[in-house]
N, C-alpha and C. Protein backbone atom coordinates (compact mmCIF):
# COMPACT_ATOMS: atom_id res chain seq x y z
N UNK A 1 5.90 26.41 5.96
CA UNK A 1 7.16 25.78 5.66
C UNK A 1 8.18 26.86 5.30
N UNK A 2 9.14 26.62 6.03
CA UNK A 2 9.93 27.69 5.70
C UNK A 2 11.02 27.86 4.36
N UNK A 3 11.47 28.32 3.23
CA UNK A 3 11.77 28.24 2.24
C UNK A 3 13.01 27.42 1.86
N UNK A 4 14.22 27.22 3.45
CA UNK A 4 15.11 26.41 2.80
C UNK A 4 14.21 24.67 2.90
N UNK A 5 13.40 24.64 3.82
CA UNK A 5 12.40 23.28 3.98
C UNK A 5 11.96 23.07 2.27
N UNK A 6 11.30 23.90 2.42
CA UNK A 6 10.91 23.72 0.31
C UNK A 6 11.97 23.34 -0.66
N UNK A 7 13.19 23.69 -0.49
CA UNK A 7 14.30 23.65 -0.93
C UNK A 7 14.94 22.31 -1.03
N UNK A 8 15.13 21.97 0.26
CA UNK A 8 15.23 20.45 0.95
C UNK A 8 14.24 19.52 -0.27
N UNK A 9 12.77 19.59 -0.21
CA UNK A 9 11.87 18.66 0.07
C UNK A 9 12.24 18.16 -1.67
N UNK A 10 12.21 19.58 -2.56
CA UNK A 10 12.34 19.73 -3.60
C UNK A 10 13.25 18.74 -4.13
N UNK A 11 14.79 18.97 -3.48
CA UNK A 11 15.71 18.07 -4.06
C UNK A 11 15.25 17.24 -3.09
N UNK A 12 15.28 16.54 -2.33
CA UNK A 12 14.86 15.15 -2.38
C UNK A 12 13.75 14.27 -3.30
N UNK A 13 12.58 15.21 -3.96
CA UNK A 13 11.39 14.92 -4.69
C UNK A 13 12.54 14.30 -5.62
N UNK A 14 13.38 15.17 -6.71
CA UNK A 14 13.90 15.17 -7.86
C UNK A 14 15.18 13.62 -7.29
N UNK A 15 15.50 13.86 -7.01
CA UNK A 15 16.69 12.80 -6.48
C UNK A 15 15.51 11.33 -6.31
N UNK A 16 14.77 10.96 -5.80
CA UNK A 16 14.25 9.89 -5.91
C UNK A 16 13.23 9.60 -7.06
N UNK A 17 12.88 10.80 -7.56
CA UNK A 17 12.18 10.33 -9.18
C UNK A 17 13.07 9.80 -10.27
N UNK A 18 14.63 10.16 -9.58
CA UNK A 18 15.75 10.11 -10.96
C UNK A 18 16.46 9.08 -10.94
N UNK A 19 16.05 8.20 -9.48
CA UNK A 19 16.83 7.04 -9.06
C UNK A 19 16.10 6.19 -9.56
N UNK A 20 16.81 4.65 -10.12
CA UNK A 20 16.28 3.30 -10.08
C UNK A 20 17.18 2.36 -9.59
N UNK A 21 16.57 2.12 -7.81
CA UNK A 21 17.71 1.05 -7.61
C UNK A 21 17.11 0.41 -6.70
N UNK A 22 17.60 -0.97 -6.72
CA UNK A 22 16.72 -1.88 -5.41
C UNK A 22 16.51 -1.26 -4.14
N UNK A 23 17.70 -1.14 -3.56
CA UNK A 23 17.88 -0.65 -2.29
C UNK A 23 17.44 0.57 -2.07
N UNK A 24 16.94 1.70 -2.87
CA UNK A 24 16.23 3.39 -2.73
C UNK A 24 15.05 2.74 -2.92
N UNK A 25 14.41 3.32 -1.63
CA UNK A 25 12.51 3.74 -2.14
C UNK A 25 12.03 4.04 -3.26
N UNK A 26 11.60 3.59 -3.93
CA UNK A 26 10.60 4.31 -5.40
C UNK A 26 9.56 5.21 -4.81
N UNK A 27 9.79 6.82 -5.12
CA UNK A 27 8.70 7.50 -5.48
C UNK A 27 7.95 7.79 -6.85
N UNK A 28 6.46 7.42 -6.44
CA UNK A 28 5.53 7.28 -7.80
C UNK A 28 5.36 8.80 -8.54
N UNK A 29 4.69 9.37 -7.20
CA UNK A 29 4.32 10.70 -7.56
C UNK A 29 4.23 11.50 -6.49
N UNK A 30 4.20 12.97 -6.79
CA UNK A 30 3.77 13.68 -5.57
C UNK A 30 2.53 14.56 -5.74
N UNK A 31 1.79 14.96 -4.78
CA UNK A 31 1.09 16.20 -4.89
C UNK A 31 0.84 17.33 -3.80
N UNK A 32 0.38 18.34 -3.87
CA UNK A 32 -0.26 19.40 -3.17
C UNK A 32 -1.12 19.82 -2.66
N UNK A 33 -1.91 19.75 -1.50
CA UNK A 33 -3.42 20.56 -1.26
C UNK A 33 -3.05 21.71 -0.85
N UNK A 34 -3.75 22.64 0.04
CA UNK A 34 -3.70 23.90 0.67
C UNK A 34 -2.78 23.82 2.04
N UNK A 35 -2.58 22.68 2.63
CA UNK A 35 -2.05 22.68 4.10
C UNK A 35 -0.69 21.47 4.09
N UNK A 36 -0.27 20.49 3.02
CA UNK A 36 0.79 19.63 2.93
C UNK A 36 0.98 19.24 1.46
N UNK A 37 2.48 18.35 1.93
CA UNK A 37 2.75 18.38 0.08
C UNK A 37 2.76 16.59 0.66
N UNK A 38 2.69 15.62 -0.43
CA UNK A 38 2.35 14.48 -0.12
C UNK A 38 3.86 13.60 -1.55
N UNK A 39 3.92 13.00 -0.67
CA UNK A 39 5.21 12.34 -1.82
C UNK A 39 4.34 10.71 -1.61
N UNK A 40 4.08 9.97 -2.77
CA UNK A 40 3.57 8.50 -3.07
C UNK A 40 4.82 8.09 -3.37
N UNK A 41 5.35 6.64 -2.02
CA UNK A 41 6.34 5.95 -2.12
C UNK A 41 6.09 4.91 -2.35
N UNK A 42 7.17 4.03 -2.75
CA UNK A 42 6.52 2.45 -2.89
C UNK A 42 6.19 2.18 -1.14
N UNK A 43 5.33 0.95 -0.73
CA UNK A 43 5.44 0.23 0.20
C UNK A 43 6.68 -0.45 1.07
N UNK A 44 7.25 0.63 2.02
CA UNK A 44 8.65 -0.45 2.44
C UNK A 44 8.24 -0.91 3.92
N UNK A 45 7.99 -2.13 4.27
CA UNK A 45 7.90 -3.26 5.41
C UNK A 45 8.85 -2.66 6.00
N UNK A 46 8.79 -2.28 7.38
CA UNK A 46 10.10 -2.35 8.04
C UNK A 46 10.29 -0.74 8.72
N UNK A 47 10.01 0.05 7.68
CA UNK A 47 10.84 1.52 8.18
C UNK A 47 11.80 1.86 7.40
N UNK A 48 11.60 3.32 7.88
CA UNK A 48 13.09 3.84 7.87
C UNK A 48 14.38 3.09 8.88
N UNK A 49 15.43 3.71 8.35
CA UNK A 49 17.10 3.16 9.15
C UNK A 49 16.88 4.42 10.37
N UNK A 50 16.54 5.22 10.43
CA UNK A 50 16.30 6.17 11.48
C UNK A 50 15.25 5.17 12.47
N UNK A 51 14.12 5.14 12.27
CA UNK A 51 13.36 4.52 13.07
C UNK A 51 13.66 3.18 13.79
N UNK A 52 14.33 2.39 12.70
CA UNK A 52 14.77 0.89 13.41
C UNK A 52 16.15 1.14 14.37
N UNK A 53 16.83 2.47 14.26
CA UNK A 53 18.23 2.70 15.22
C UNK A 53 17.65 3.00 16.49
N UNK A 54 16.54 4.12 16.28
CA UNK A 54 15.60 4.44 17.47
C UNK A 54 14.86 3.51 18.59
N UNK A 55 14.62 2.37 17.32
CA UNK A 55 14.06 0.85 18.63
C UNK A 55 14.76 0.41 19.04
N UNK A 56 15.82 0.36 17.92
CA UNK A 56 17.09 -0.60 18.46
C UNK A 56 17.73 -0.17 19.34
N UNK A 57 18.02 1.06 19.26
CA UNK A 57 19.17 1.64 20.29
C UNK A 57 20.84 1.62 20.25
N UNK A 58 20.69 0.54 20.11
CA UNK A 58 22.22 -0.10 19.68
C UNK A 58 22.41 -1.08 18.16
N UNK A 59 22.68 -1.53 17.06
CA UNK A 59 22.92 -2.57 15.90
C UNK A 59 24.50 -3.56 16.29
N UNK A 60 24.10 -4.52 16.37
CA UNK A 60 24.93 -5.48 16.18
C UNK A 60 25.82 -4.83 15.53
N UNK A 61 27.19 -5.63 15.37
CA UNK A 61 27.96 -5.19 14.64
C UNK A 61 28.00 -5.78 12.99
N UNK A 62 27.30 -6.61 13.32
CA UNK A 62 26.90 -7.73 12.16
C UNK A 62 25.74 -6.52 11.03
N UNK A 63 25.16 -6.05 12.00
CA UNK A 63 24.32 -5.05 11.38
C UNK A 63 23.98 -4.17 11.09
N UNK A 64 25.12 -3.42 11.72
CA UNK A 64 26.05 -2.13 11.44
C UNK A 64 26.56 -2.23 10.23
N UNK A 65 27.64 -3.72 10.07
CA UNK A 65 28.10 -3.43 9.02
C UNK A 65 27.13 -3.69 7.46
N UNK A 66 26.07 -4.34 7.56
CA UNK A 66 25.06 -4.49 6.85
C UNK A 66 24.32 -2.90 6.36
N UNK A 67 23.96 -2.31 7.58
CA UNK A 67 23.59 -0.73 6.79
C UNK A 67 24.56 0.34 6.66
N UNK A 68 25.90 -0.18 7.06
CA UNK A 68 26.91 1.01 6.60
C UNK A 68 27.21 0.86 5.19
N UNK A 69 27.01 -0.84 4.37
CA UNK A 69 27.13 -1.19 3.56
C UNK A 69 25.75 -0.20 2.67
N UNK A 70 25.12 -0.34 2.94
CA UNK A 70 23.94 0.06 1.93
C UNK A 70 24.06 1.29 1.99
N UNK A 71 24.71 2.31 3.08
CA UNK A 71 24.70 3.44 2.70
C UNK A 71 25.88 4.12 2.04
N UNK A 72 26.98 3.14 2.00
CA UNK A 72 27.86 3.56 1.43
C UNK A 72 27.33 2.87 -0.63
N UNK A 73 26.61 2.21 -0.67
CA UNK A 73 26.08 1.58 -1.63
C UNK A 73 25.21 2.73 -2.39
N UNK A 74 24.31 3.55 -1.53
CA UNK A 74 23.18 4.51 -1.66
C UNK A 74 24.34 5.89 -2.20
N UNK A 75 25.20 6.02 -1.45
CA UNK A 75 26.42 6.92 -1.86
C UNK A 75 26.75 6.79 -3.57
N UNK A 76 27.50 5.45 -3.47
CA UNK A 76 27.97 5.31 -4.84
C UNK A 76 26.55 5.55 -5.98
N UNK A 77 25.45 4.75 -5.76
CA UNK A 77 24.11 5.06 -6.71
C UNK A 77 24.06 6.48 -7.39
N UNK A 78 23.98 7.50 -6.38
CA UNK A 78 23.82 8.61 -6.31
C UNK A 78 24.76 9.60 -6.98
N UNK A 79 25.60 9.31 -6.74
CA UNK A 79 27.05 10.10 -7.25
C UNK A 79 26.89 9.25 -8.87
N UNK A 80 26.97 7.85 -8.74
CA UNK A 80 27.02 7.65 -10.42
C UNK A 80 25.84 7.98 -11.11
N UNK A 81 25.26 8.00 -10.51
CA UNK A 81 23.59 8.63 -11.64
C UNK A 81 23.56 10.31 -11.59
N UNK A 82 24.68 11.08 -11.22
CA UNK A 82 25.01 12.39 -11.78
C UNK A 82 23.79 13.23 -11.25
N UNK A 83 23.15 12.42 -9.97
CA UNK A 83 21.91 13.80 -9.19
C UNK A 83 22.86 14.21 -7.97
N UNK A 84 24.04 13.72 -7.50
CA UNK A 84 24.79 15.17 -6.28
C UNK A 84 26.27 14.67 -7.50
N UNK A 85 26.94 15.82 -7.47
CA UNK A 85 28.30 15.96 -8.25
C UNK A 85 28.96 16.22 -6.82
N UNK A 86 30.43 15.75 -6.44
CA UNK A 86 31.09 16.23 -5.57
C UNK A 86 31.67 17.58 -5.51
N UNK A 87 31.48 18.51 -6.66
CA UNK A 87 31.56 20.07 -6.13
C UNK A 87 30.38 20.75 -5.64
N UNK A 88 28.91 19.73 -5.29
CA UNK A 88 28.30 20.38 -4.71
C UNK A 88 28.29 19.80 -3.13
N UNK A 89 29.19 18.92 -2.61
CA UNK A 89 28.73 18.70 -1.34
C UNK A 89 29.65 19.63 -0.79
C-alpha cells in the first residue's frame, strides 16, 4: 500500500468512528493481519451509491434528486461534527 493509500484509509477509519448518523455506515471496529487492514461495518442491504450508479447506468431524476439529497445531507453531517473544517478542503 502505498503511503498516501494509508493516509486516505486512515482518515476515512477516523471520520466514520466520529460520525453518528442514520444515513453514514457505522464502523464497529477495525483490524490488521500481515497482508490487509479490515474495517467492521454495520450491515448495509443494497450497496454502495457507486455500485447501484454502475447497474443502473442512468438514476431517474426522481432519484438523482433523492441521492444528491443525502449527499449534500452527508456534507452538512460532516462539516457540523468538526471531522473536515473548510480550510482543509
Amino acid at each position: 500500500m502505498q503511503k498516501r493509500q494509508v493516509a486516505h484509509l486512515k482518515n476515512e477509519k477516523n471520520i466514520l468512528l466520529s460520525l453518528n448518523c442514520p444515513f453514514i455506515i457505522q464502523m464497529h471496529t477495525s483490524f490488521v493481519d500481515d497482508r490487509n487492514i479490515y474495517l467492521m461495518l454495520e450491515y448495509c442491504d443494497g450497496g454502495e451509491l457507486f455500485q447501484l450508479l454502475r447497474r443502473a447506468g442512468r438514476l431517474s431524476v426522481r432519484s438523482a434528486r433523492f441521492y444528491a439529497a443525502e449527499v449534500c445531507h452527508l456534507c452538512e453531517v460532516v462539516i457540523w461534527s468538526a471531522v473536515v473544517s473548510f480550510s482543509s478542503c
